[in-house]
N, C-alpha and C. Protein backbone atom coordinates (compact mmCIF):
# COMPACT_ATOMS: atom_id res chain seq x y z
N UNK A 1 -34.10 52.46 108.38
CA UNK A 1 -32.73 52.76 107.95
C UNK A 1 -32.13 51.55 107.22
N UNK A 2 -32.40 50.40 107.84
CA UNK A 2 -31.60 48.99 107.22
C UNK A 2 -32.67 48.95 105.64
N UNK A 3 -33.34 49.58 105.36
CA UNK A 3 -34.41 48.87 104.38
C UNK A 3 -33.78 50.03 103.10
N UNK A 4 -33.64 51.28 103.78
CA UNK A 4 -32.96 52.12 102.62
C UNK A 4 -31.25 52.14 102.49
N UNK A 5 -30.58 51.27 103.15
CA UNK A 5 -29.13 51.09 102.55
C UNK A 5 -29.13 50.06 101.77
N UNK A 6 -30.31 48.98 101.99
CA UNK A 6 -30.79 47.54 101.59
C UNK A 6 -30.98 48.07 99.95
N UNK A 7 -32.28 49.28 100.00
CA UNK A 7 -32.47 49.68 98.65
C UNK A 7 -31.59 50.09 97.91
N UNK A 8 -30.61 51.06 98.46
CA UNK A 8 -29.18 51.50 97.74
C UNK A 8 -28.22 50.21 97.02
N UNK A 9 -28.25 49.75 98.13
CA UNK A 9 -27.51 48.48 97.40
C UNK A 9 -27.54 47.60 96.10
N UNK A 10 -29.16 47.92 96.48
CA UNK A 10 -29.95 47.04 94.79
C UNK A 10 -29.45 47.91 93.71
N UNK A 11 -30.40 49.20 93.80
CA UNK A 11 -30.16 50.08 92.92
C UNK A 11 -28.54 50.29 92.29
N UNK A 12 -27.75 50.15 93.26
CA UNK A 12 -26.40 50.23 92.73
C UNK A 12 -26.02 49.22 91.76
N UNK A 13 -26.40 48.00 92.30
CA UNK A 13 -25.89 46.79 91.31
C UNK A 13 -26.74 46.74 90.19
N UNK A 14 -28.18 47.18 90.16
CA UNK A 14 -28.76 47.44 88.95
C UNK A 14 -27.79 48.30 87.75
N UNK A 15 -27.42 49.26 87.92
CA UNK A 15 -27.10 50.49 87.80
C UNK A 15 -25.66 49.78 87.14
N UNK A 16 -24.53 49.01 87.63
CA UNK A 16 -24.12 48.37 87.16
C UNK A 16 -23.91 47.23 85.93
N UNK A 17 -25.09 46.58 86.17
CA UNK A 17 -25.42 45.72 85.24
C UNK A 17 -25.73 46.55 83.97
N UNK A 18 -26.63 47.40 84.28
CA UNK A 18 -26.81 48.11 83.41
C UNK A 18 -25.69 48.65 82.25
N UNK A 19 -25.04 49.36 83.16
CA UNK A 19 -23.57 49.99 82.63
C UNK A 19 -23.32 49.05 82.10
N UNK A 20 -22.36 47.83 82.17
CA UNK A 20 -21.74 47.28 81.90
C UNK A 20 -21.39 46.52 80.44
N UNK A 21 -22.61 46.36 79.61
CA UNK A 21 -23.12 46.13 78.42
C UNK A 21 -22.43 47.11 77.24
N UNK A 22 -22.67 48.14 78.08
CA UNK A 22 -22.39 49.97 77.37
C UNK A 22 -21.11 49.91 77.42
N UNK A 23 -20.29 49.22 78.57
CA UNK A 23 -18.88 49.51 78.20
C UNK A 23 -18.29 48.17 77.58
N UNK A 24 -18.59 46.58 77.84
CA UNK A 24 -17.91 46.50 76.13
C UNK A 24 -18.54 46.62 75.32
N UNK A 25 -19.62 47.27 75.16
CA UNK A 25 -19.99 47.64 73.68
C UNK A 25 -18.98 48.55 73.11
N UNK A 26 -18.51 49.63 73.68
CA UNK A 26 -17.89 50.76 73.38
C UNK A 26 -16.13 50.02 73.31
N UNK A 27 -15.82 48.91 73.50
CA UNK A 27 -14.62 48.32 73.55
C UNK A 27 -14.67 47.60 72.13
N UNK A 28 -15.69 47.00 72.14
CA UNK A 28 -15.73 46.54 70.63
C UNK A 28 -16.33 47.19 70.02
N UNK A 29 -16.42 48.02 69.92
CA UNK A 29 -16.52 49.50 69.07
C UNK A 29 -15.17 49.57 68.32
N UNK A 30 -14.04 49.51 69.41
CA UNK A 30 -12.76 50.45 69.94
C UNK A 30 -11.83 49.18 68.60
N UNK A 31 -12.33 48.16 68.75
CA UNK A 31 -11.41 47.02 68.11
C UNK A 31 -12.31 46.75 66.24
N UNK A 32 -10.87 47.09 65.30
CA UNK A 32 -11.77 46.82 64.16
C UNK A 32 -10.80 45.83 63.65
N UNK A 33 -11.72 45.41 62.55
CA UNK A 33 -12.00 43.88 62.29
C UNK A 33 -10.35 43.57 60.88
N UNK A 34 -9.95 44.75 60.51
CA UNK A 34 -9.28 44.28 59.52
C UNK A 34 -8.25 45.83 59.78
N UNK A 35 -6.58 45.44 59.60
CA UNK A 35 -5.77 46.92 59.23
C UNK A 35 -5.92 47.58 58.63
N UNK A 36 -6.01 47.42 57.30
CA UNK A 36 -6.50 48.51 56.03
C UNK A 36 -5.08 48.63 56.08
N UNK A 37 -4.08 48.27 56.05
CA UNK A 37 -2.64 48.43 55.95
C UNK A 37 -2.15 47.35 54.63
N UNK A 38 -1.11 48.09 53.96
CA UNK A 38 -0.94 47.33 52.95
C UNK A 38 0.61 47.30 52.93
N UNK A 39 1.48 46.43 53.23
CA UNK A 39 3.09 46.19 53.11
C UNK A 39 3.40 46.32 51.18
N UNK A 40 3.47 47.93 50.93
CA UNK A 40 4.05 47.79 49.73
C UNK A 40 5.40 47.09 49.38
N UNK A 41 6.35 47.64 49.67
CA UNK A 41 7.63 46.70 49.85
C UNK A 41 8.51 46.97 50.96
N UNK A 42 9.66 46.06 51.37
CA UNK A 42 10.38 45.71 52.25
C UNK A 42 11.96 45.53 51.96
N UNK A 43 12.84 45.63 53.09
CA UNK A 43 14.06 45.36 52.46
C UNK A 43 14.88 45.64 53.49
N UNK A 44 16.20 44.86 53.73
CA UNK A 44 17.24 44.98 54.48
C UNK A 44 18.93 45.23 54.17
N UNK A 45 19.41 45.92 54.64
CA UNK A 45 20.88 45.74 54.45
C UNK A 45 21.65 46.10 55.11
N UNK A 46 23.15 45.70 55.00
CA UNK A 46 24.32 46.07 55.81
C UNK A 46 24.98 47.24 55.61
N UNK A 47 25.47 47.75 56.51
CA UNK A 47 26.19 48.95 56.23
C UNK A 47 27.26 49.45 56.78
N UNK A 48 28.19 49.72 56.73
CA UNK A 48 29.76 49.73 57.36
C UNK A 48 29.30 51.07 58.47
N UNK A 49 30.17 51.23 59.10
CA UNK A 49 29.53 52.25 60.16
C UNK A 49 31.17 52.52 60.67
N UNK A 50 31.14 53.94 61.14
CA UNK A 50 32.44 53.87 62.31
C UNK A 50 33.47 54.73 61.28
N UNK A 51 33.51 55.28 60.20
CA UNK A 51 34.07 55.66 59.51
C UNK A 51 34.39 56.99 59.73
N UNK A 52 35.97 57.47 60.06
CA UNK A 52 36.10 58.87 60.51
C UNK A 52 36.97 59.49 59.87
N UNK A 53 36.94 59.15 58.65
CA UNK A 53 38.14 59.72 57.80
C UNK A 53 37.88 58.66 56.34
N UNK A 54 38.21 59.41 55.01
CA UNK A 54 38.05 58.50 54.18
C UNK A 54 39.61 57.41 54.02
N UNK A 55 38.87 56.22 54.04
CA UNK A 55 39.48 55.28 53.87
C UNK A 55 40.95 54.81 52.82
N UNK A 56 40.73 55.75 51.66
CA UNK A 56 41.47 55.90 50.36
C UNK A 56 41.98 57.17 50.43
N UNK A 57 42.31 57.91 51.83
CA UNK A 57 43.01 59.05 51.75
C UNK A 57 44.58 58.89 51.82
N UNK A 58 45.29 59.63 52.26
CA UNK A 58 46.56 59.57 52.84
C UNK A 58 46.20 59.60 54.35
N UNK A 59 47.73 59.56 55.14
CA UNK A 59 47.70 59.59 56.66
C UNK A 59 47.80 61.22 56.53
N UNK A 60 47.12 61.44 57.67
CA UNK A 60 46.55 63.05 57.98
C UNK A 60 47.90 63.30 59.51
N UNK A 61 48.90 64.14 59.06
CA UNK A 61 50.20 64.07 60.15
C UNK A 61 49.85 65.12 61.24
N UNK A 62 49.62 64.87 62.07
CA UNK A 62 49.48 66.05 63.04
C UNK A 62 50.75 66.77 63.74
N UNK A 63 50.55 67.65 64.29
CA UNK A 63 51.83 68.33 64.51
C UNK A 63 52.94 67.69 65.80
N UNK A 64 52.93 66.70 66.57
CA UNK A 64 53.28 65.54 67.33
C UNK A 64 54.27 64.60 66.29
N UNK A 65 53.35 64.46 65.47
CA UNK A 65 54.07 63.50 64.42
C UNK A 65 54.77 63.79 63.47
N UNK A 66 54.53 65.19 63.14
CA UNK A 66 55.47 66.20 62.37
C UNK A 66 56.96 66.17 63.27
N UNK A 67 56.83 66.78 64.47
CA UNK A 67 57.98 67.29 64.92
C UNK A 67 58.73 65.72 65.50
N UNK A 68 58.20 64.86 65.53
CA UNK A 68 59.14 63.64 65.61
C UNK A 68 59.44 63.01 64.34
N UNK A 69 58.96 63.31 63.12
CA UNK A 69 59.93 62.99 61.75
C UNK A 69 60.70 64.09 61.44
N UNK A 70 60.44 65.32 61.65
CA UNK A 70 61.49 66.20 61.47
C UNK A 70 62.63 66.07 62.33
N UNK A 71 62.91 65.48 63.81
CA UNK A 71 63.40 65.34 65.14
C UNK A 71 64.24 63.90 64.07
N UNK A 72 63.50 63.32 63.76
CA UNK A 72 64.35 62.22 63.24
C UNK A 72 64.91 62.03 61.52
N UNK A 73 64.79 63.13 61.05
CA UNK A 73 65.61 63.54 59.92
C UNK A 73 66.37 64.24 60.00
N UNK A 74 66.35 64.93 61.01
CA UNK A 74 67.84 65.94 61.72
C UNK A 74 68.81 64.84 61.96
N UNK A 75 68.52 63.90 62.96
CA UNK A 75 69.10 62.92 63.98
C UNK A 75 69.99 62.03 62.54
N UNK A 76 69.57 61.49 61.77
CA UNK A 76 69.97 60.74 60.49
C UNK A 76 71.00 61.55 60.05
N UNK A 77 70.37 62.71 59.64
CA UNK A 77 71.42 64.09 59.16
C UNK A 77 72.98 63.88 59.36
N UNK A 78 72.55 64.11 61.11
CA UNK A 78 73.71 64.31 61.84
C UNK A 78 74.41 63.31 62.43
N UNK A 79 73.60 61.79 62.49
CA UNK A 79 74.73 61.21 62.15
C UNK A 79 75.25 60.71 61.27
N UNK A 80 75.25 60.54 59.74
CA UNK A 80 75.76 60.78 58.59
C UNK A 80 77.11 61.49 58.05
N UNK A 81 77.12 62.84 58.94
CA UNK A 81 77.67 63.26 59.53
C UNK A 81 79.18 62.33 60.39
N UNK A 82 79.15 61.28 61.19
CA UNK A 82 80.06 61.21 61.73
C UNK A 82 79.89 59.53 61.49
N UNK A 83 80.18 58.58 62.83
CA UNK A 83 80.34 57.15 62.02
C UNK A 83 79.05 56.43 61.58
N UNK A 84 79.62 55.43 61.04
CA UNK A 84 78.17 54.88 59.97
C UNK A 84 77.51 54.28 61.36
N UNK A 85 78.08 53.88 62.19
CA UNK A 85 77.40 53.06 63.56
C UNK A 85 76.22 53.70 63.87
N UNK A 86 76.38 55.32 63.79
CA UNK A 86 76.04 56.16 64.49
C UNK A 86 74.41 56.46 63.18
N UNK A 87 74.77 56.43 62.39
CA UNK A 87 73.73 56.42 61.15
C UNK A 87 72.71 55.53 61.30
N UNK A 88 73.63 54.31 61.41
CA UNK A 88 72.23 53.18 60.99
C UNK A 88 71.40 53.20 62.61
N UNK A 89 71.78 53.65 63.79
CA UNK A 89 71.29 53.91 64.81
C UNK A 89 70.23 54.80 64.64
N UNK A 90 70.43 55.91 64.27
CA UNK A 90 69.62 56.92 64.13
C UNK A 90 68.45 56.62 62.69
N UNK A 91 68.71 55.48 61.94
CA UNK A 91 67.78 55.11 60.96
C UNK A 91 66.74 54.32 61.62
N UNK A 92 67.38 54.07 62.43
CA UNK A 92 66.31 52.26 62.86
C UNK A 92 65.84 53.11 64.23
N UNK A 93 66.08 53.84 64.96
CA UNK A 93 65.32 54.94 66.11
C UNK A 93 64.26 55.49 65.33
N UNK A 94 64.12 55.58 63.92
CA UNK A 94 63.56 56.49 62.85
C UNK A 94 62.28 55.35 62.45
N UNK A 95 62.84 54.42 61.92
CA UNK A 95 61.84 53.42 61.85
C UNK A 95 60.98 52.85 62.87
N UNK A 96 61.75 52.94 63.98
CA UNK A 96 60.38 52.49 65.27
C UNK A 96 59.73 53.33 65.63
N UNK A 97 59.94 54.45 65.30
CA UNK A 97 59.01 55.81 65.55
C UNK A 97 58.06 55.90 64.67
N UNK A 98 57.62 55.54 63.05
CA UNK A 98 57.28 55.73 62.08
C UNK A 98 56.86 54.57 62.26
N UNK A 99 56.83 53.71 63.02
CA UNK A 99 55.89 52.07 62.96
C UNK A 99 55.18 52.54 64.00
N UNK A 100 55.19 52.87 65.14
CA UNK A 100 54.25 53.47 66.00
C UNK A 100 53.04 54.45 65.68
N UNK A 101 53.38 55.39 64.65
CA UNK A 101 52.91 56.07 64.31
C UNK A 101 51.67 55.75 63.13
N UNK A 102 52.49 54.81 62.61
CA UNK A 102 51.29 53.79 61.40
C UNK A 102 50.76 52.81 62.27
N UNK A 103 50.72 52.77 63.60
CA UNK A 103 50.00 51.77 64.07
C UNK A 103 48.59 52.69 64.89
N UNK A 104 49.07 54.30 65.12
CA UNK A 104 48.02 54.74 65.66
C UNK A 104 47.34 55.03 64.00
N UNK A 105 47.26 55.34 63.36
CA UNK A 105 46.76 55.36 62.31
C UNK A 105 45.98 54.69 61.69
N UNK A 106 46.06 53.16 62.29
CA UNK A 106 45.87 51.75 61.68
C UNK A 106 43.94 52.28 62.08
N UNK A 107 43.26 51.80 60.71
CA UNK A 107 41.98 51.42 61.02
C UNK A 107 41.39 50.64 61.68
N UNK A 108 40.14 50.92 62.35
CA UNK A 108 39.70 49.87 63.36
C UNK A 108 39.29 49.19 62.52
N UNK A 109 38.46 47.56 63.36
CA UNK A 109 38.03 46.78 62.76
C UNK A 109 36.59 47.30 62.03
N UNK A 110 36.42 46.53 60.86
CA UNK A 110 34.85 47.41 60.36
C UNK A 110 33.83 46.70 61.11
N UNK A 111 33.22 47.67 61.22
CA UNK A 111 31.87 47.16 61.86
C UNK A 111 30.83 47.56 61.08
N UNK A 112 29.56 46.96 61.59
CA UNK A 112 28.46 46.75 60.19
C UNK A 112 27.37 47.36 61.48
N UNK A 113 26.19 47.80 61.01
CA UNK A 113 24.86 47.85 60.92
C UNK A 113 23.79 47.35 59.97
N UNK A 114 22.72 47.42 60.79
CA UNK A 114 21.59 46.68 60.05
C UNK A 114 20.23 47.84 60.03
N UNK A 115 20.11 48.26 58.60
CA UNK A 115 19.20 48.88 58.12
C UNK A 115 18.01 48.42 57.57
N UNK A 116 16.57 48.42 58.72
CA UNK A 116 15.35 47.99 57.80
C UNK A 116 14.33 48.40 57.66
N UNK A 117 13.99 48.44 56.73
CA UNK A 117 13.11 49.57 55.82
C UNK A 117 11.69 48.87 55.72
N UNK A 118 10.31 49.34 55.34
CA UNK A 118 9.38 48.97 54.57
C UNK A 118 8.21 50.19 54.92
N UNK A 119 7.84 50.01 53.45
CA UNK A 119 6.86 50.69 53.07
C UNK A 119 5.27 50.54 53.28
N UNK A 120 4.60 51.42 53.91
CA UNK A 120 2.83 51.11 54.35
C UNK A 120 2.52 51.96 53.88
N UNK A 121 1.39 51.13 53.10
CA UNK A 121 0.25 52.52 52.30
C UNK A 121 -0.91 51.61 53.28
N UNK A 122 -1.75 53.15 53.67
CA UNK A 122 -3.03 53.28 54.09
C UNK A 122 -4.21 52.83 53.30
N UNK A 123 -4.31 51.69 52.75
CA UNK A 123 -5.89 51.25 52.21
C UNK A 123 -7.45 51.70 52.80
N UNK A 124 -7.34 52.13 54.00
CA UNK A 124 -8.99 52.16 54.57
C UNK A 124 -9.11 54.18 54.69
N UNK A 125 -10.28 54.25 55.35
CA UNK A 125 -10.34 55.69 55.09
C UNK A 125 -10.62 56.51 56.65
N UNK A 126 -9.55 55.87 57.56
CA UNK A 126 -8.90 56.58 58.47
C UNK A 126 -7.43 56.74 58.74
N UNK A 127 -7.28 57.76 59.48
CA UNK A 127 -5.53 58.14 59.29
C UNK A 127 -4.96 57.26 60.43
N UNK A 128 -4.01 56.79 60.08
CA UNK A 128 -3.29 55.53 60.97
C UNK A 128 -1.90 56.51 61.78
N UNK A 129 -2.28 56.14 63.16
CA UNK A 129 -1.36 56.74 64.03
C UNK A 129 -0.28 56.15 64.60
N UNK A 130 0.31 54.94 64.66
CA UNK A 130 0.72 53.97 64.72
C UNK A 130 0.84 52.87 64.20
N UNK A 131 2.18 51.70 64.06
CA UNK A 131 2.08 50.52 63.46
C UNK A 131 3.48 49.64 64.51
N UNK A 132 2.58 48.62 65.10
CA UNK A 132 3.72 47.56 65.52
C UNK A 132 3.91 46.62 64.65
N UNK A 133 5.15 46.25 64.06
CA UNK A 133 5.30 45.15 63.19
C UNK A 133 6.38 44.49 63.51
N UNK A 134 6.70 43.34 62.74
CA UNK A 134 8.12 42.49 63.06
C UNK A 134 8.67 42.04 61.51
N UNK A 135 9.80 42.12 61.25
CA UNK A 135 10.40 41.47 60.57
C UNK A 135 10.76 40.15 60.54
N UNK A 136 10.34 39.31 59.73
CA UNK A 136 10.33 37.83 60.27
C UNK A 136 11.31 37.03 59.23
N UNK A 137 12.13 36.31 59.92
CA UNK A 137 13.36 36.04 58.42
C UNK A 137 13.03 34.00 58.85
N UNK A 138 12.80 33.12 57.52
CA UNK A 138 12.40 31.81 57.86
C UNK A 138 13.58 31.26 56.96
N UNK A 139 13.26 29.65 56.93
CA UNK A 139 14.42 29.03 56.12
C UNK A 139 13.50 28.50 54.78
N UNK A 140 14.04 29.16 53.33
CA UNK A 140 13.22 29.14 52.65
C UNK A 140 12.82 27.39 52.66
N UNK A 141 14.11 26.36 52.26
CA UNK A 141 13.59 25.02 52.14
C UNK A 141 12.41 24.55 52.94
N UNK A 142 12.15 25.08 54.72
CA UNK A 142 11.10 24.28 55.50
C UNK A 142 10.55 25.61 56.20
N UNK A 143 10.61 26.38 55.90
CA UNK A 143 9.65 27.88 56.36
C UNK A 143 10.09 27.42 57.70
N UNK A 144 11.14 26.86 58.47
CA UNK A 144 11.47 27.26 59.65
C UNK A 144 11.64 28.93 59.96
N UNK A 145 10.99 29.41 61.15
CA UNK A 145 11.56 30.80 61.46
C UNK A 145 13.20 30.82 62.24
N UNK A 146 14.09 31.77 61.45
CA UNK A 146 15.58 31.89 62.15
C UNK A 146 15.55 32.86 62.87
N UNK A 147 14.64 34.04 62.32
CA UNK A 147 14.78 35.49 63.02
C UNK A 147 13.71 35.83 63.24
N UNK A 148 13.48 37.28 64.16
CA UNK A 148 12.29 38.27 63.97
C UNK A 148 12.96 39.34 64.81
N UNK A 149 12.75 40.08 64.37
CA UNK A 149 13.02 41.66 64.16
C UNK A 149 11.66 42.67 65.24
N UNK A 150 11.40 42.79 66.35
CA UNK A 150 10.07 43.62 66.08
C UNK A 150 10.43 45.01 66.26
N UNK A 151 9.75 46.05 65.44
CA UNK A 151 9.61 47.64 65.60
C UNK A 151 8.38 47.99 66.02
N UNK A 152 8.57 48.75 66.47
CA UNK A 152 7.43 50.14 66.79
C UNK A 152 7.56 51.48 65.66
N UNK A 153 6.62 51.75 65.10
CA UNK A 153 6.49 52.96 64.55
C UNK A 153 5.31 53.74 64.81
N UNK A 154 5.36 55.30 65.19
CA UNK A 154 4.98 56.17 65.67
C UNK A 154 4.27 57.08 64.43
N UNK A 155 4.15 56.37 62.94
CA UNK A 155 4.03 57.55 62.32
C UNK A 155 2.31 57.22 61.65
N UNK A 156 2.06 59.04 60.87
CA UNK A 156 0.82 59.23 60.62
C UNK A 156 0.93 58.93 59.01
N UNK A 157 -0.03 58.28 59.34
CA UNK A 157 -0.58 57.67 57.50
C UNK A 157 -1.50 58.32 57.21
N UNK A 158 -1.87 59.25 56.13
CA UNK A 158 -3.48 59.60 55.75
C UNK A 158 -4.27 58.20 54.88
N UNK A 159 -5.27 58.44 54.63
CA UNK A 159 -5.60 57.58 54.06
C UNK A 159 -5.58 57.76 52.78
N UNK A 160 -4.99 56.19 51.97
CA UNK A 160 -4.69 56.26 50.81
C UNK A 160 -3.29 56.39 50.60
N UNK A 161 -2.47 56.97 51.38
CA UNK A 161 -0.98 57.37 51.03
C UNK A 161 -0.35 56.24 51.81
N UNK A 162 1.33 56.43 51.21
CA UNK A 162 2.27 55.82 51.25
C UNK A 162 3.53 55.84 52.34
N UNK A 163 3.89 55.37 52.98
CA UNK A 163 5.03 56.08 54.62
C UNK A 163 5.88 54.57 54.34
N UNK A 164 7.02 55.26 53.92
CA UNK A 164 8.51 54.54 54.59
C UNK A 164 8.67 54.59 56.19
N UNK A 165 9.23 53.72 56.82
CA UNK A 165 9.41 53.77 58.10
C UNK A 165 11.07 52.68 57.80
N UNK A 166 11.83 53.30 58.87
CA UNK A 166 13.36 52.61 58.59
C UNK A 166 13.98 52.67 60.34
N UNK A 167 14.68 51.82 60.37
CA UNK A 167 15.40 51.23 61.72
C UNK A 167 16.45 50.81 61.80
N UNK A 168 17.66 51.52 62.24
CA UNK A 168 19.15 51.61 62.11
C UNK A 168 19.33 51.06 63.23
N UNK A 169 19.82 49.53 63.47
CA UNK A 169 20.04 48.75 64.47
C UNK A 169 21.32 48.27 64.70
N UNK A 170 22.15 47.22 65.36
CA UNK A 170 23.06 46.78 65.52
C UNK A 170 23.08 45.23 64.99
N UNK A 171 21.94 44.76 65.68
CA UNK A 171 21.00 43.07 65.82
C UNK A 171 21.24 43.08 64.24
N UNK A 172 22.01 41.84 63.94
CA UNK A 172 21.51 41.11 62.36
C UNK A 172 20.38 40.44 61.87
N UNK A 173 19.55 40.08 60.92
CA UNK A 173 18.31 39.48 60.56
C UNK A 173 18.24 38.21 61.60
N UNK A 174 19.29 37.45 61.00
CA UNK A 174 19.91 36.23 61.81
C UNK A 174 21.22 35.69 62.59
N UNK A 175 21.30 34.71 62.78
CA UNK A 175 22.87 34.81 63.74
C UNK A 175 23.63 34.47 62.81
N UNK A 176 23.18 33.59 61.86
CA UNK A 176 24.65 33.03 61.04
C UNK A 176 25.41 34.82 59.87
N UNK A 177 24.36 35.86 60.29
CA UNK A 177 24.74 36.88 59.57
C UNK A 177 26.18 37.56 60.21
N UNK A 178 27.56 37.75 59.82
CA UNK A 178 28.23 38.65 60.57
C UNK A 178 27.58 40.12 60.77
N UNK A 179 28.69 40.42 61.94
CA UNK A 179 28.49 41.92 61.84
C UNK A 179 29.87 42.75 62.02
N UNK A 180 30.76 41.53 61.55
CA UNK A 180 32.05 42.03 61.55
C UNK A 180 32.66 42.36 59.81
N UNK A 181 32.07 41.12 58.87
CA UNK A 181 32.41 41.08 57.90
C UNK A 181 31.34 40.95 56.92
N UNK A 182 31.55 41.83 55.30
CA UNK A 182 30.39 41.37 54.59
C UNK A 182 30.59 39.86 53.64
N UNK A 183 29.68 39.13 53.38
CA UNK A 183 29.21 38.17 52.53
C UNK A 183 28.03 38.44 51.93
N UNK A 184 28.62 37.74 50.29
CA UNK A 184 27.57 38.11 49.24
C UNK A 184 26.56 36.80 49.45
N UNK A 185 26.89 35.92 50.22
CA UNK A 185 26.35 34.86 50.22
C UNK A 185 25.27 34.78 51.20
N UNK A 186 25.29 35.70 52.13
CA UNK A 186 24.62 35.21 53.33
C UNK A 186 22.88 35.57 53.18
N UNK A 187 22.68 36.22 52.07
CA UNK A 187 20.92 35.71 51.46
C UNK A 187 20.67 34.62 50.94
N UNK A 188 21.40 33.42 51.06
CA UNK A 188 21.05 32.16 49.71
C UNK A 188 20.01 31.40 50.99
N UNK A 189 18.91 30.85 50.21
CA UNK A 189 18.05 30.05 51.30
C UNK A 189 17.07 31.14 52.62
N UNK A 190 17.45 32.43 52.30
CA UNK A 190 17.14 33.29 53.21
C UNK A 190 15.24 34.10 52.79
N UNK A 191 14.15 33.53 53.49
CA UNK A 191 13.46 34.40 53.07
C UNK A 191 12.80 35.19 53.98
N UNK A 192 11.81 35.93 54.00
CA UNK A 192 11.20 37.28 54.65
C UNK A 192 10.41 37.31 54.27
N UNK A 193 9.22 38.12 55.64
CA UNK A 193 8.40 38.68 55.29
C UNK A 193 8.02 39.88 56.66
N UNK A 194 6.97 40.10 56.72
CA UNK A 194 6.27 41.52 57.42
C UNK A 194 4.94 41.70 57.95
N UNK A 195 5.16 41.52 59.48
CA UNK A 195 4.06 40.63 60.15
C UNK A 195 3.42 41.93 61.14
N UNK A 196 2.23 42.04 60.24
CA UNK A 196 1.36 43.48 61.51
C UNK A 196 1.04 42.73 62.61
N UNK A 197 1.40 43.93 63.54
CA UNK A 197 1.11 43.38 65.18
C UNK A 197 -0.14 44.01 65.78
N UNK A 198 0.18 45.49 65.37
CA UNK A 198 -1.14 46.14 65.96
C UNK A 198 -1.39 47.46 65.43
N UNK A 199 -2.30 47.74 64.66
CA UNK A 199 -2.39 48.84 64.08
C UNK A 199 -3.62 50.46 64.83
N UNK A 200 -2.78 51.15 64.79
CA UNK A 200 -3.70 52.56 65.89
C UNK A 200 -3.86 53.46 64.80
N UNK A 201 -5.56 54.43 65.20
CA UNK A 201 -5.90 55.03 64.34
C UNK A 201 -6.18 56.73 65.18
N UNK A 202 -6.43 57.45 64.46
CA UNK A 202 -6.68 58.97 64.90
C UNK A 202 -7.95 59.32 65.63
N UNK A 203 -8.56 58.09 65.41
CA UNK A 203 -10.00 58.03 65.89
C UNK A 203 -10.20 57.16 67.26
N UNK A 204 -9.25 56.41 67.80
CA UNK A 204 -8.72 55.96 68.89
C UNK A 204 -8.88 54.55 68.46
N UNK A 205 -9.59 54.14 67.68
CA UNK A 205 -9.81 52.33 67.56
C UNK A 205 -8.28 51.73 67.24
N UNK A 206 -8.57 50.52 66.74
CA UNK A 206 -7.45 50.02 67.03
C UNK A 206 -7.45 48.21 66.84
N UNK A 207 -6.39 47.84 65.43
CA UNK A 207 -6.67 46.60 65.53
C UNK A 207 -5.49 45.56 65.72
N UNK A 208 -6.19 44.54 66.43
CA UNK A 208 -4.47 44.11 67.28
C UNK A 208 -4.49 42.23 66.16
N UNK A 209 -3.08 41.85 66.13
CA UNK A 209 -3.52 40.50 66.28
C UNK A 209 -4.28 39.47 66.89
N UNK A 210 -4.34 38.64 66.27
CA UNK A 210 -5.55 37.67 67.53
C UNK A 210 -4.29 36.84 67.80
N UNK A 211 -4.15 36.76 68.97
CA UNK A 211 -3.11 35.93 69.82
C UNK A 211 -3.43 34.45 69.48
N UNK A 212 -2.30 33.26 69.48
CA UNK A 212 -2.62 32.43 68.81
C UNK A 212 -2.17 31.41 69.92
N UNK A 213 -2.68 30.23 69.90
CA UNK A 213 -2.54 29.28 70.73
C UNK A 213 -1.06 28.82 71.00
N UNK A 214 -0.94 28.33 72.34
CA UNK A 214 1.00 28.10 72.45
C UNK A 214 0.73 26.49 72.13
């Protein structure tokens, strides 16, 4: 009995060793050597957001605000009507009502979003099921990095073709960017680029960055 659990034992770890070859072979199978991804172009921008009414309209009076300027063009009316005391009272009751009213009206502060875009065409001749990438923003004078951006995208590339992928965020490229106010200035010294992280295919392989020393 001890000589055939003895034998099992071998046989098992044989059996192992064996295996084991077969499965990372089939792992580096799984990992290929280059994306076949090509960053046609790229691009970012701001965009006002929060907008619930056009900006260059008139005030839109609702019926609240109707019946308290009509309530206070009667009131003027009538006292006009009798002493002037009584007038300029009912003018200036008229005016603090009509400043309240332009104050609910008053636009909020603008607020911005950050829209970023770029384009992947499929160079190799499998369909790409995935793409992790980052947006990477440096300082053009010393290629210091200020920002990075990373996305996930979920989408199918055939091979050979072209896929926009876009990401409506809050986060600015960098910090010195508002997100309260626009500036025409805030690209000067600013450059970019578009850094593959890990690219997935229909066929299950799959090619990642090579992690780089800290």
């Amino acid at each position: 009995m001890y000589r055939l659990k003895k034998f099992a034992v071998v046989l098992l770890s044989m059996l192992v060793v064996v295996s084991l070859p077969s499965v990372l072979n089939a792992q580096d199978r799984a990992v290929v050597d280059a994306p076949d991804v090509q960053v046609v172009k790229h691009s970012w921008s701001k965009e006002r957001v929060g907008w619930e009414r056009d900006p260059f309209a008139g005030p839109i009076e609702n019926f609240d605000e109707m019946r308290v300027r009509t309530r206070n063009e009667k009131r003027i009316m009538d006292a006009k009507r009798g002493s002037s005391g009584e007038s300029s009272k009912a003018e200036r009751d008229a005016l603090t009502d009509q400043a309240l009213i332009s104050a609910i009206h008053k636009a909020p502060p603008a607020r911005y979003g950050f829209s970023y875009k770029v384009s992947f065409q499929n160079s190799g001749g499998k369909e790409i099921t995935a793409i992790d990438w980052d947006y990477v923003f440096y300082d053009l004078s010393n290629e210091t990095e200020l920002g990075r951006r990373e996305f996930g995208s979920e989408q199918k590339i055939g091979p050979g073709k072209t896929k926009e992928v876009k990401f409506f965020i809050a986060a600015p490229p960098v910090r010195r960017i508002s997100v309260q106010a626009l500036d025409k200035n805030e690209r000067a010294g600013l450059g970019e680029r578009i850094e593959l992280v890990r690219v997935e295919y229909a066929d299950g392989t799959f090619w990642q960055r090579p992690q780089t020393a800290p």
